[in-house]
PDB file of N, CA and C in Angstrom:
ATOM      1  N   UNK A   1       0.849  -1.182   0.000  1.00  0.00           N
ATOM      2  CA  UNK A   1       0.000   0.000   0.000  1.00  0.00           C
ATOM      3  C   UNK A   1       0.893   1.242   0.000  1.00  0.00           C
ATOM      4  N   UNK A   2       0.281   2.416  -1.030  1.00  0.00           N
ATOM      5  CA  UNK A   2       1.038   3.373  -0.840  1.00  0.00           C
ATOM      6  C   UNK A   2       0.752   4.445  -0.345  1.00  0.00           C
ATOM      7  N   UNK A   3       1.533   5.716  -0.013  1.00  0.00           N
ATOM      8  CA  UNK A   3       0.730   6.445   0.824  1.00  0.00           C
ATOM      9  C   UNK A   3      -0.597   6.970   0.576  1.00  0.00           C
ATOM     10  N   UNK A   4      -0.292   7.181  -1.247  1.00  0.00           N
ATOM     11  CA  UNK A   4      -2.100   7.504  -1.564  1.00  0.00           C
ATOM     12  C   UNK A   4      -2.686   6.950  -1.547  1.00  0.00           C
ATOM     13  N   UNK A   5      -2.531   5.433  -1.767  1.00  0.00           N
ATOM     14  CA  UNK A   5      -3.755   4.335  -0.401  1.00  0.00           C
ATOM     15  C   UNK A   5      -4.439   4.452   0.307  1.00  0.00           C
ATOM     16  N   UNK A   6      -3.367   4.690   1.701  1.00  0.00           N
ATOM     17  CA  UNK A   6      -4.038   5.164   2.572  1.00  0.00           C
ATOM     18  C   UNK A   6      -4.471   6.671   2.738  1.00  0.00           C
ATOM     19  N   UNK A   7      -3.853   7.360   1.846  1.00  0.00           N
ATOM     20  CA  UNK A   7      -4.975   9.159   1.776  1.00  0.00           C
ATOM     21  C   UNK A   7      -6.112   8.758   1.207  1.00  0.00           C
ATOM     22  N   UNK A   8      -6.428   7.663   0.239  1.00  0.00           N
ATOM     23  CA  UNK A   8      -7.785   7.095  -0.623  1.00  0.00           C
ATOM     24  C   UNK A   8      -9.030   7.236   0.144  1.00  0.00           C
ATOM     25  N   UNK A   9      -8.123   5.945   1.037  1.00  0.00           N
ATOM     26  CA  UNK A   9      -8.387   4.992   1.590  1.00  0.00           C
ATOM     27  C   UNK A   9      -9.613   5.706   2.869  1.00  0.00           C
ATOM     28  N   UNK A  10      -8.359   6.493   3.993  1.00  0.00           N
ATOM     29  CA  UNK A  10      -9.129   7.562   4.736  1.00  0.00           C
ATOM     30  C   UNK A  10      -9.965   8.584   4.223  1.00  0.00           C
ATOM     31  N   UNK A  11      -9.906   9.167   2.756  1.00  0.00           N
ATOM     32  CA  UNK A  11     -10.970   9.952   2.366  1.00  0.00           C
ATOM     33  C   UNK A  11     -12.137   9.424   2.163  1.00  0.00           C
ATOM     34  N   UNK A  12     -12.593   8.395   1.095  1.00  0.00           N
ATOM     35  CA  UNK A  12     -13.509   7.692   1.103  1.00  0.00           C
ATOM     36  C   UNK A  12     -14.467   7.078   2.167  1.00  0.00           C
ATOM     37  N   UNK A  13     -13.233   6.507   3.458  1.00  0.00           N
ATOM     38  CA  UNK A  13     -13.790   6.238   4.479  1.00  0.00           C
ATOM     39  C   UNK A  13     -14.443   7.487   5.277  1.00  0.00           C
ATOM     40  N   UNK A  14     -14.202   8.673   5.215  1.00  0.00           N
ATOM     41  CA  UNK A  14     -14.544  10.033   5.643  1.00  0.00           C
ATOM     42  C   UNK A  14     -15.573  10.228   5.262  1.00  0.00           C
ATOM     43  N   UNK A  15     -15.854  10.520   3.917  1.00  0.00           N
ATOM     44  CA  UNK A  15     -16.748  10.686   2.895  1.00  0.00           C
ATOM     45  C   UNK A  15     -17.946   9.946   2.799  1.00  0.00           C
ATOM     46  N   UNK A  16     -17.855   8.546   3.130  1.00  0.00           N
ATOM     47  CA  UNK A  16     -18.756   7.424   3.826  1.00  0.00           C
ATOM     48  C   UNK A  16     -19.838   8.069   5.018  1.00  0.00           C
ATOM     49  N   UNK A  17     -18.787   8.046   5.957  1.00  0.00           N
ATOM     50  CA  UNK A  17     -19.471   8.162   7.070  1.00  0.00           C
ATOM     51  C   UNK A  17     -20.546   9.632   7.031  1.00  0.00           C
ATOM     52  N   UNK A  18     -19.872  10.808   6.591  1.00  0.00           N
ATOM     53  CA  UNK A  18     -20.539  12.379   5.900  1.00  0.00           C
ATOM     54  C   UNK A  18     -21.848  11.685   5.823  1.00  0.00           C
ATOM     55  N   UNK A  19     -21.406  11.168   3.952  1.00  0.00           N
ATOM     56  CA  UNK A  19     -22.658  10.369   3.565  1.00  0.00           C
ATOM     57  C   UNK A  19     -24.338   9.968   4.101  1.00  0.00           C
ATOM     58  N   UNK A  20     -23.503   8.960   5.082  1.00  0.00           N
ATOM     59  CA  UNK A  20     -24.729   8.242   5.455  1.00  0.00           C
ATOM     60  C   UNK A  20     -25.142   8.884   6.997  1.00  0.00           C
ATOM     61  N   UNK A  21     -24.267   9.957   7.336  1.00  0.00           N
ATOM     62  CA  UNK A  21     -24.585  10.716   8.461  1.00  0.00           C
ATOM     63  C   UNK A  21     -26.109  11.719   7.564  1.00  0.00           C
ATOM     64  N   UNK A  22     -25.534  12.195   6.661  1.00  0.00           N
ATOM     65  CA  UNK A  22     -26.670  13.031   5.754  1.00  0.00           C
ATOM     66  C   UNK A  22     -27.583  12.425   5.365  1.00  0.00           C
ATOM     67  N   UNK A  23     -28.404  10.711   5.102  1.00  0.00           N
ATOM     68  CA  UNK A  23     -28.977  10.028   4.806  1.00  0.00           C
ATOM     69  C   UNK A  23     -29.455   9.706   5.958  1.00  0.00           C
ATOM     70  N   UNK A  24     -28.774   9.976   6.888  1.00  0.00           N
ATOM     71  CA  UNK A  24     -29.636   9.598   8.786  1.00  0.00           C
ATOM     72  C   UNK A  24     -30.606  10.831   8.616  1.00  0.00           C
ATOM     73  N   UNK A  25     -29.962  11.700   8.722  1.00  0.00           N
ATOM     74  CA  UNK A  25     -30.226  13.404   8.938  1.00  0.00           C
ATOM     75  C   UNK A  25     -31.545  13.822   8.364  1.00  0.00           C
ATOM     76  N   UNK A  26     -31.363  13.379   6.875  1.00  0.00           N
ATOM     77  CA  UNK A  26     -32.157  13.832   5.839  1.00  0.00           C
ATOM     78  C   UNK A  26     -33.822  12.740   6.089  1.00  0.00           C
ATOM     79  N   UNK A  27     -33.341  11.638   6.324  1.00  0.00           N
ATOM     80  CA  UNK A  27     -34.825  10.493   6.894  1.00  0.00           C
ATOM     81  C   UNK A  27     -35.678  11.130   8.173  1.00  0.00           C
ATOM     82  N   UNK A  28     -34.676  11.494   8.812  1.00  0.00           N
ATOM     83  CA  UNK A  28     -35.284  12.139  10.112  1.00  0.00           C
ATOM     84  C   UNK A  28     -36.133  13.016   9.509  1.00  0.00           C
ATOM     85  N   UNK A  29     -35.840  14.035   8.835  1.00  0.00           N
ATOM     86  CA  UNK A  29     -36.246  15.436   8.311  1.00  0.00           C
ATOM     87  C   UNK A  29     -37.531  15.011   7.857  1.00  0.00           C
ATOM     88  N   UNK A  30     -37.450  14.388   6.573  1.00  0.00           N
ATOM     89  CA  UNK A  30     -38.520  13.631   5.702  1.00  0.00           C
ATOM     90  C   UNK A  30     -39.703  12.822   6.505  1.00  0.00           C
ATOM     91  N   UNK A  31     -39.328  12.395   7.669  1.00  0.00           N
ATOM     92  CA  UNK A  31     -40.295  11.574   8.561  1.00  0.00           C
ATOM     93  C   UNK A  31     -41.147  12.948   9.615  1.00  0.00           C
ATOM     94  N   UNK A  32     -39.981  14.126   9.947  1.00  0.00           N
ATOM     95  CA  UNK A  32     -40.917  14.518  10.332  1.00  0.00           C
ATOM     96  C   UNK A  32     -41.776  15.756   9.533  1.00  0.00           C
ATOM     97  N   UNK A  33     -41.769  15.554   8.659  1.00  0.00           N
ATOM     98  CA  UNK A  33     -42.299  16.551   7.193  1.00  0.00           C
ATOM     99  C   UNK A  33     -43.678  15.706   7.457  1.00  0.00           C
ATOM    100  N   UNK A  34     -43.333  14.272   7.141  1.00  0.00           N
ATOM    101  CA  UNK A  34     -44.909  14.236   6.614  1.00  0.00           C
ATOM    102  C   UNK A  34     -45.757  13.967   8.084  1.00  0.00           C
ATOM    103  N   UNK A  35     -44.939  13.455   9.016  1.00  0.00           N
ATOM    104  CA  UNK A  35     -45.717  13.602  10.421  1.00  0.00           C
ATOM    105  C   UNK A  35     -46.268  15.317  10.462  1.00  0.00           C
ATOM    106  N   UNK A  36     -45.994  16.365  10.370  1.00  0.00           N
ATOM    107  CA  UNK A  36     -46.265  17.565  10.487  1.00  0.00           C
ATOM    108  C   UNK A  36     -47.325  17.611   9.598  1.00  0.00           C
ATOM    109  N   UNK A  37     -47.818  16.791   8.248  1.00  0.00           N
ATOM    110  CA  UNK A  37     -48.634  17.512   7.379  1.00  0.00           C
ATOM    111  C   UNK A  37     -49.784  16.440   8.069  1.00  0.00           C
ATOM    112  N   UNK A  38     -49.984  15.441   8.862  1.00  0.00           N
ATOM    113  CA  UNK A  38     -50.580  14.589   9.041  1.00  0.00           C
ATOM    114  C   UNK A  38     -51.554  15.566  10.298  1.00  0.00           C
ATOM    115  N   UNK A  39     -50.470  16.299  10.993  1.00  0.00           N
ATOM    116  CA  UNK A  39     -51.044  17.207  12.166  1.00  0.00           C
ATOM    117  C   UNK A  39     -52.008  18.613  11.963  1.00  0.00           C
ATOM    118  N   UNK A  40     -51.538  18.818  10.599  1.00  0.00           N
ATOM    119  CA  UNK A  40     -52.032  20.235  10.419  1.00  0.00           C
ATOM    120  C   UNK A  40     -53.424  19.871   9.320  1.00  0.00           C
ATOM    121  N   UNK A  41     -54.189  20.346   9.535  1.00  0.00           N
ATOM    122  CA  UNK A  41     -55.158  20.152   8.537  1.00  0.00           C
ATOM    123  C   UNK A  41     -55.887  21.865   7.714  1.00  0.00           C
ATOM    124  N   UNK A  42     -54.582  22.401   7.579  1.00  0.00           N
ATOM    125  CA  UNK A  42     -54.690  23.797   6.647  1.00  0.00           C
ATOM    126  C   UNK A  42     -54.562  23.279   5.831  1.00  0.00           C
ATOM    127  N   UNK A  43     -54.945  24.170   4.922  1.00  0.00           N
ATOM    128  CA  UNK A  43     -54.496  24.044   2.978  1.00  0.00           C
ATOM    129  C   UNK A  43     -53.298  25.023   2.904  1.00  0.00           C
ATOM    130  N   UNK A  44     -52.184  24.222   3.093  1.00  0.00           N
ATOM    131  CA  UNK A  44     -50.797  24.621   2.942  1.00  0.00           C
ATOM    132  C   UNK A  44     -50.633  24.816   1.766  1.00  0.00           C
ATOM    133  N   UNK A  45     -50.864  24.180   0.337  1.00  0.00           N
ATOM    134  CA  UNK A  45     -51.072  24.614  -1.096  1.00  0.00           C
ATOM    135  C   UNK A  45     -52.047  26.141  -1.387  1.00  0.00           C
ATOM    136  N   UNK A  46     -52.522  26.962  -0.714  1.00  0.00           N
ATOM    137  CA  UNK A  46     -52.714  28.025  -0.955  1.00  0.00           C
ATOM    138  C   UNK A  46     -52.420  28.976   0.157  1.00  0.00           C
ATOM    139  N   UNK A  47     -51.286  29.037   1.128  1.00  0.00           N
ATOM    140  CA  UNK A  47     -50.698  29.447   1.691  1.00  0.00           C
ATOM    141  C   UNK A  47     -49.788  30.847   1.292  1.00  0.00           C
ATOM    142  N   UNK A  48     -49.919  31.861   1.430  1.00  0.00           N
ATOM    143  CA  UNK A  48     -49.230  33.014   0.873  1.00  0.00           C
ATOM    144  C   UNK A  48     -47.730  33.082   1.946  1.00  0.00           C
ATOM    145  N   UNK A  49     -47.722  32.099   2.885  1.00  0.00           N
ATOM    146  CA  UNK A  49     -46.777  32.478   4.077  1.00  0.00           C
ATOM    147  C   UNK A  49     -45.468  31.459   3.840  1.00  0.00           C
ATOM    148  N   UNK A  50     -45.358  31.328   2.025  1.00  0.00           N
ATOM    149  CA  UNK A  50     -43.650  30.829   2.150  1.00  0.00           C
ATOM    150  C   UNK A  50     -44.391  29.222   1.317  1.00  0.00           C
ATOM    151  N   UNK A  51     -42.973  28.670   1.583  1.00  0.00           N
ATOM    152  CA  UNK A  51     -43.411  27.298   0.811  1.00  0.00           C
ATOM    153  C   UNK A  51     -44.083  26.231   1.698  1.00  0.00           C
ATOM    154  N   UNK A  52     -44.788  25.720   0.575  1.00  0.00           N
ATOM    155  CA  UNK A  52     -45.725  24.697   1.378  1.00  0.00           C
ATOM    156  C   UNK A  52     -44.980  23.408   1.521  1.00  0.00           C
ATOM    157  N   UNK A  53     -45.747  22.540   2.409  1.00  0.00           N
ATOM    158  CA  UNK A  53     -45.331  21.332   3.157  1.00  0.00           C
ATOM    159  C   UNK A  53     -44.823  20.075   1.632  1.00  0.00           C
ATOM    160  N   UNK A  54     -45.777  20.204   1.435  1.00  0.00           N
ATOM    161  CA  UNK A  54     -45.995  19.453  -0.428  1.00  0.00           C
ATOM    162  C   UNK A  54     -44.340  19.697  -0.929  1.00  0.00           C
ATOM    163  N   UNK A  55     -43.619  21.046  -1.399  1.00  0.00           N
ATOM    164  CA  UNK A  55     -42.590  20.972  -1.696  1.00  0.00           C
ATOM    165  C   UNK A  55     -41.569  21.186  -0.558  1.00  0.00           C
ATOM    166  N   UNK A  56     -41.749  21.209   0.290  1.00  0.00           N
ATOM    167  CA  UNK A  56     -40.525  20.804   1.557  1.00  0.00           C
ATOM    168  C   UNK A  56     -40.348  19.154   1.282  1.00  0.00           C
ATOM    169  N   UNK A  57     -41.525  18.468   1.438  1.00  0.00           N
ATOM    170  CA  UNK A  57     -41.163  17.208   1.237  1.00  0.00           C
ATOM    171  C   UNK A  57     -41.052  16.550  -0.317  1.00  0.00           C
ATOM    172  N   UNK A  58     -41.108  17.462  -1.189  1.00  0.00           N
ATOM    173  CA  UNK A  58     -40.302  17.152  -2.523  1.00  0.00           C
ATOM    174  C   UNK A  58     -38.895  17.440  -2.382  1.00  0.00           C
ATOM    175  N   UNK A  59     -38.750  18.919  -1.598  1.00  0.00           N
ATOM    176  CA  UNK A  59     -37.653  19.036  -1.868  1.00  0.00           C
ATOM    177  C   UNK A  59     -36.455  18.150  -0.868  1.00  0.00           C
ATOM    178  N   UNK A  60     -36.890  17.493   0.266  1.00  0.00           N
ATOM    179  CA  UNK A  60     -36.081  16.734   0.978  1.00  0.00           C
ATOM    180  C   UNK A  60     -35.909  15.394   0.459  1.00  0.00           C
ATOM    181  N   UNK A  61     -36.843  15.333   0.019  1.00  0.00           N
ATOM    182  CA  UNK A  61     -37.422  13.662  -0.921  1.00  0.00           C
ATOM    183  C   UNK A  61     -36.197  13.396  -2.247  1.00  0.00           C
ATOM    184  N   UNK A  62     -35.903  14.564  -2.978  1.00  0.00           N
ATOM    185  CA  UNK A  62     -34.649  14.452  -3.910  1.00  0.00           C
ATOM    186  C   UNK A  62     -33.760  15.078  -3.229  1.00  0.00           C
ATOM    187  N   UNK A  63     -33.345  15.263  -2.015  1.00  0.00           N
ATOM    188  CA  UNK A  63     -31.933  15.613  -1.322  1.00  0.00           C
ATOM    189  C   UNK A  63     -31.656  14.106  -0.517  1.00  0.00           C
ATOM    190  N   UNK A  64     -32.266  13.802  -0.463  1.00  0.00           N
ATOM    191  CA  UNK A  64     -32.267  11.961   0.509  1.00  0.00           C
ATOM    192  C   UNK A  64     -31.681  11.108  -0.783  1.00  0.00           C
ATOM    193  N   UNK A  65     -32.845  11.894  -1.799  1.00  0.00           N
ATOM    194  CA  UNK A  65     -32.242  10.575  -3.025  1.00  0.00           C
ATOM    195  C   UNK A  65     -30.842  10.996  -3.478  1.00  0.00           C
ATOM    196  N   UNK A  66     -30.567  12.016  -3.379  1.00  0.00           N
ATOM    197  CA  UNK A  66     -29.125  12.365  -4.044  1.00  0.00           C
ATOM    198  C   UNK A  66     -27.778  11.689  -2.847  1.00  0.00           C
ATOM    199  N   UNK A  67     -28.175  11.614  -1.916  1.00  0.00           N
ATOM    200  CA  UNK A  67     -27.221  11.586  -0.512  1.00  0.00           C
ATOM    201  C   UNK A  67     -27.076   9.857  -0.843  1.00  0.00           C
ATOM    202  N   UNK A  68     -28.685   9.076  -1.110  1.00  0.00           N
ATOM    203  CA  UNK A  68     -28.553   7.854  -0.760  1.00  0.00           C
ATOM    204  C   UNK A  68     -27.320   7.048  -2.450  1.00  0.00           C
ATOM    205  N   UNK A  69     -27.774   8.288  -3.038  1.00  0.00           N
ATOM    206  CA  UNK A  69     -26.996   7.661  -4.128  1.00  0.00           C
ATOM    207  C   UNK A  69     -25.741   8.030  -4.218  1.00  0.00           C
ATOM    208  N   UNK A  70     -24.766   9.115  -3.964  1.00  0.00           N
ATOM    209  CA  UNK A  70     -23.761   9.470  -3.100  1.00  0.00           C
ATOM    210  C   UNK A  70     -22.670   8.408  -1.997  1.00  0.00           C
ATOM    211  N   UNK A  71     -24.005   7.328  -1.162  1.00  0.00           N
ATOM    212  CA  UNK A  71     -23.361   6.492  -0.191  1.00  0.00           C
ATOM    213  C   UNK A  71     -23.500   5.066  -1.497  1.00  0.00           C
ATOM    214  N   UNK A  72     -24.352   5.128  -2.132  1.00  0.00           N
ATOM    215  CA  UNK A  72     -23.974   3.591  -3.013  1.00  0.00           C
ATOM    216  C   UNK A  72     -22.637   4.010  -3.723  1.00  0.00           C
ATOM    217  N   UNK A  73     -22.067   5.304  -4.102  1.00  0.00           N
ATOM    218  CA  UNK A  73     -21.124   5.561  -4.891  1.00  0.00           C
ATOM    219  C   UNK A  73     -19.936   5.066  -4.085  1.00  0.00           C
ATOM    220  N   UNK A  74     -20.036   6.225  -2.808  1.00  0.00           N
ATOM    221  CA  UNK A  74     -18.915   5.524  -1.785  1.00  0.00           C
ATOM    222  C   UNK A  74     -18.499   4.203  -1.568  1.00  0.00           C
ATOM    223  N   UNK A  75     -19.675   3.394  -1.289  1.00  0.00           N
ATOM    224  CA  UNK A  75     -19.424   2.220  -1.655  1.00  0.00           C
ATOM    225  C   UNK A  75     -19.156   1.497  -2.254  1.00  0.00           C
ATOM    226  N   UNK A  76     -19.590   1.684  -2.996  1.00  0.00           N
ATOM    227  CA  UNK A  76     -19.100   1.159  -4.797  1.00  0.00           C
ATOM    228  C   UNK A  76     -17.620   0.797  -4.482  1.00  0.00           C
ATOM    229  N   UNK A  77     -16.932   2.651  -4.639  1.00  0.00           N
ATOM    230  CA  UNK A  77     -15.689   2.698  -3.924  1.00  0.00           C
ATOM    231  C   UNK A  77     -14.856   1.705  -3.406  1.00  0.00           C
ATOM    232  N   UNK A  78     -15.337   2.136  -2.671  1.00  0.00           N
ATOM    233  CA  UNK A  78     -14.669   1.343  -1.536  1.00  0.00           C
ATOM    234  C   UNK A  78     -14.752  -0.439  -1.945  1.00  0.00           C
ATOM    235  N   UNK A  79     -15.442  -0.976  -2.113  1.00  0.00           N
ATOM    236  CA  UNK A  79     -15.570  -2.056  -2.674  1.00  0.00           C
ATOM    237  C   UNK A  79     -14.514  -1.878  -4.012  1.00  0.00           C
ATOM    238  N   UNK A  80     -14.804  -1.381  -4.884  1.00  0.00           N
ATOM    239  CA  UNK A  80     -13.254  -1.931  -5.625  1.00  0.00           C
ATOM    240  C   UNK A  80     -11.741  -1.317  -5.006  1.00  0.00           C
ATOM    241  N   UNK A  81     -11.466  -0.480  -4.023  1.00  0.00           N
ATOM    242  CA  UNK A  81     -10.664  -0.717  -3.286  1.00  0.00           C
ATOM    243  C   UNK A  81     -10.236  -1.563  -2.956  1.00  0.00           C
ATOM    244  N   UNK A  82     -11.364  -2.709  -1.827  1.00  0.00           N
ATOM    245  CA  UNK A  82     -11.087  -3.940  -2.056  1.00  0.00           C
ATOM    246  C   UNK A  82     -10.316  -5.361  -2.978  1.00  0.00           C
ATOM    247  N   UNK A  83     -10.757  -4.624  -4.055  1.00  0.00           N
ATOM    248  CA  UNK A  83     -10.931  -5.674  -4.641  1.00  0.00           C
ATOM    249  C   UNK A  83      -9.502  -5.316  -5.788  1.00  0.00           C
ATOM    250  N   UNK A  84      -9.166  -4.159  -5.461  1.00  0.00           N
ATOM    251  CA  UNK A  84      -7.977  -3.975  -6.008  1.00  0.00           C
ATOM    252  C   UNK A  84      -8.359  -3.805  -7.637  1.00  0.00           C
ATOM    253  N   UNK A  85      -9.696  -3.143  -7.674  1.00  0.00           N
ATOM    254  CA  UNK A  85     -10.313  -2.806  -9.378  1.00  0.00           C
ATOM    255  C   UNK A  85     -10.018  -1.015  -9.058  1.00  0.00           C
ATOM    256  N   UNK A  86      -9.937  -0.145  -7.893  1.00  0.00           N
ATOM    257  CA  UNK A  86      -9.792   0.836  -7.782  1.00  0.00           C
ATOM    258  C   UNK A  86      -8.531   1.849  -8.559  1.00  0.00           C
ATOM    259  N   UNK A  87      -8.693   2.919  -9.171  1.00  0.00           N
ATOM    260  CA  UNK A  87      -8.314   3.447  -9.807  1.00  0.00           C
ATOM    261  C   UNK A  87      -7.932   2.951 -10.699  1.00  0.00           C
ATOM    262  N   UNK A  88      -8.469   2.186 -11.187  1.00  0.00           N
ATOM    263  CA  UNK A  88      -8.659   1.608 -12.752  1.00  0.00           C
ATOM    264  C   UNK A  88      -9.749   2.658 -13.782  1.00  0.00           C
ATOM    265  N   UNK A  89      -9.441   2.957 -14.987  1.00  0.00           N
ATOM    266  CA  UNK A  89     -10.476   3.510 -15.560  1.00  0.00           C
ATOM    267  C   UNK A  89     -11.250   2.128 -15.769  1.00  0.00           C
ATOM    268  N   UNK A  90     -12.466   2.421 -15.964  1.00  0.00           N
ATOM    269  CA  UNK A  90     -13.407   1.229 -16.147  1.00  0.00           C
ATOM    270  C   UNK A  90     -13.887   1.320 -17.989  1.00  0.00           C
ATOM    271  N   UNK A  91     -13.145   2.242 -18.476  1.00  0.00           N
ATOM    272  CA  UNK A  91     -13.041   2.392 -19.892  1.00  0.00           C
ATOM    273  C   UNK A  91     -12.340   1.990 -20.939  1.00  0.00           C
ATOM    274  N   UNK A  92     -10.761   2.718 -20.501  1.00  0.00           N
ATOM    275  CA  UNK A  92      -9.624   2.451 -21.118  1.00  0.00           C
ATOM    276  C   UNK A  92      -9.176   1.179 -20.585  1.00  0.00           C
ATOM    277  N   UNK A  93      -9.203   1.266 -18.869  1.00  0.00           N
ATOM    278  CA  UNK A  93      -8.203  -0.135 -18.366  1.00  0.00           C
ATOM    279  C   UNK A  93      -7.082   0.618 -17.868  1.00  0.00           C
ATOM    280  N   UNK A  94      -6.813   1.845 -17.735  1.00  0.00           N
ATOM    281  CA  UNK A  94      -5.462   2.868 -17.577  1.00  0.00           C
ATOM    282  C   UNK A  94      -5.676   3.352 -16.113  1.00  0.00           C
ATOM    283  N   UNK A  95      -4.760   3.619 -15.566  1.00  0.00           N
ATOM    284  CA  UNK A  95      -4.718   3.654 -14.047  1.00  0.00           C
ATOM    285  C   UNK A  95      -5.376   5.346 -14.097  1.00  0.00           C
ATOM    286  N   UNK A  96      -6.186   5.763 -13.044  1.00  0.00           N
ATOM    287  CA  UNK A  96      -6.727   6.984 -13.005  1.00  0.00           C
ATOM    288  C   UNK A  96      -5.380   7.621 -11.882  1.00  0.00           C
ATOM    289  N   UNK A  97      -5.627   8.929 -12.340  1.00  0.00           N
ATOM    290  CA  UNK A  97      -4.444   9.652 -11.885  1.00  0.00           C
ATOM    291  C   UNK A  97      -4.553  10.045 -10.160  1.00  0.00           C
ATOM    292  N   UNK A  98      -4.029   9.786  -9.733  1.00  0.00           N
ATOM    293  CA  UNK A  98      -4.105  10.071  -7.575  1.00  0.00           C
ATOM    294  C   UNK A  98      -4.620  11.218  -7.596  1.00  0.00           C
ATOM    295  N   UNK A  99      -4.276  12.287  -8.604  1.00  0.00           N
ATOM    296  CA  UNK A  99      -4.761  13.587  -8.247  1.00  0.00           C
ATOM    297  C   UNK A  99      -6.697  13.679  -8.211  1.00  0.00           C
ATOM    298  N   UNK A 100      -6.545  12.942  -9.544  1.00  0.00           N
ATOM    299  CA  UNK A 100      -8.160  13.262 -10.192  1.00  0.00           C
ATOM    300  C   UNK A 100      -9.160  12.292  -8.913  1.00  0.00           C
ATOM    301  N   UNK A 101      -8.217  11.259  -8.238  1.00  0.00           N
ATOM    302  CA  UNK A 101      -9.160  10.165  -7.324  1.00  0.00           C
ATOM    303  C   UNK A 101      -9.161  10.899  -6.006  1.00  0.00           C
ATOM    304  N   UNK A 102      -8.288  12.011  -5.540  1.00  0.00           N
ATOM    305  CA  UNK A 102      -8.306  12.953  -4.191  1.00  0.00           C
ATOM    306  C   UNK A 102      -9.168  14.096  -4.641  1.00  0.00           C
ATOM    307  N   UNK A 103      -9.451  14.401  -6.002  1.00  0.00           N
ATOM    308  CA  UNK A 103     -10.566  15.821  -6.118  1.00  0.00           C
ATOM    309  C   UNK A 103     -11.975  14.508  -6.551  1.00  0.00           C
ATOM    310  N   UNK A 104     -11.629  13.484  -7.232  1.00  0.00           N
ATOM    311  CA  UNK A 104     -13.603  12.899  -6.720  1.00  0.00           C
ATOM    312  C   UNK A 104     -13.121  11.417  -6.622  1.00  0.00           C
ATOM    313  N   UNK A 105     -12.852  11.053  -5.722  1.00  0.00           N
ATOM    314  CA  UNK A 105     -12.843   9.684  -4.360  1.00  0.00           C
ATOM    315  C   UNK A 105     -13.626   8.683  -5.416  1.00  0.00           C
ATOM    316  N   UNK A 106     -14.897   8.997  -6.083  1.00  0.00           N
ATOM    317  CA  UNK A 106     -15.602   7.965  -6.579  1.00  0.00           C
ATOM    318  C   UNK A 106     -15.363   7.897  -8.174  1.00  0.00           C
ATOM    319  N   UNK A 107     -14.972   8.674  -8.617  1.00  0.00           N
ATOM    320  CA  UNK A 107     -14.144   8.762 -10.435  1.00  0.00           C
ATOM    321  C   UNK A 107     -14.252   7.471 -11.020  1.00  0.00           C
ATOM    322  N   UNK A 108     -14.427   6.653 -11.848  1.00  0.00           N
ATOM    323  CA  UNK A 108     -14.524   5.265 -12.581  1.00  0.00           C
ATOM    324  C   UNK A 108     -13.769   5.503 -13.829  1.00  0.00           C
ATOM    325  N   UNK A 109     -13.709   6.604 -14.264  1.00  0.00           N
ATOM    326  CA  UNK A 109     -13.008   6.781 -15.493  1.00  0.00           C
ATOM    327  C   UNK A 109     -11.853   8.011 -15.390  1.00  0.00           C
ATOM    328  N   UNK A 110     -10.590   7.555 -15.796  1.00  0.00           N
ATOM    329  CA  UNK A 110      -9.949   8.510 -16.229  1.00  0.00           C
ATOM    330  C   UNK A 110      -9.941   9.947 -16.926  1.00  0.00           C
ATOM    331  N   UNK A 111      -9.298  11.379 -16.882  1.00  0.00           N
ATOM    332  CA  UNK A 111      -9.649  12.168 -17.195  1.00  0.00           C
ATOM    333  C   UNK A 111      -9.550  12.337 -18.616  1.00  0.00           C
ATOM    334  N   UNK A 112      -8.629  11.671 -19.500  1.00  0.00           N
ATOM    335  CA  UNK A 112      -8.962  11.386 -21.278  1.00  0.00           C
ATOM    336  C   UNK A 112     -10.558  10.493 -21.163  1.00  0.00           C
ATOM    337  N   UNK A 113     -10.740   9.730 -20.821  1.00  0.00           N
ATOM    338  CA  UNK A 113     -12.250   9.006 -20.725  1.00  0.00           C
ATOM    339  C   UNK A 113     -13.211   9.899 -20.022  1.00  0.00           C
ATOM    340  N   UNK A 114     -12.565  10.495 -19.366  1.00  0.00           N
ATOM    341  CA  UNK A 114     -13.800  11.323 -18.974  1.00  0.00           C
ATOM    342  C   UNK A 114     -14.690  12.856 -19.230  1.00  0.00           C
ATOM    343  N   UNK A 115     -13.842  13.035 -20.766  1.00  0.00           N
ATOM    344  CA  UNK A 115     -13.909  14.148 -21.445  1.00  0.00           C
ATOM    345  C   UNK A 115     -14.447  13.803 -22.632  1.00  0.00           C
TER     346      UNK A 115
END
């Protein structure tokens, strides 16, 4: 293992935990969105006082989905870490550059493949 291994190695694992800390965070949020619309029985859709409940929980509903897909990436990751498929382009077959895998941890393709 080399040292950018283990810089990979600890970012990803960092980046993980972020992740699915924001996928805790964001469920909580979303659970209590629709518990709140269950309590209130206004017509929040014609509400002049800001955004309604309807797009709070759209808009948390695609921030959960972006986070949850974010932690399958990490994982992903990390799994060909494992498996010693990591920083491989998954295109060419050409080793991806340490720099381009420390600015995005989850990269699959090299920066000629990825242009």
């Amino acid at each position: 293992m080399t040292p950018a291994d283990g810089e990979l190695r600890a970012l990803l694992a960092a980046e993980r935990a972020r992740a699915a800390e924001r996928v805790n965070a964001l469920s909580g949020d979303l659970e209590a969105i629709v518990e709140a619309s269950r309590l209130v029985s206004t017509d929040d859709e014609h509400d002049p006082e800001g955004s309604t409940i309807a797009f709070e929980r759209s808009q948390t509903g695609t921030f959960l989905e972006d986070a949850r897909t974010r932690l399958e990436e990490l994982d992903s990751a990390l799994k060909r870490l494992e498996s010693g498929a990591y920083g491989v382009c998954v295109t060419c077959g050409r080793p991806i550059a340490v720099d381009r895998l420390l600015a995005r941890p989850t990269a699959t393709t090299c920066i000629e493949c990825a242009t």
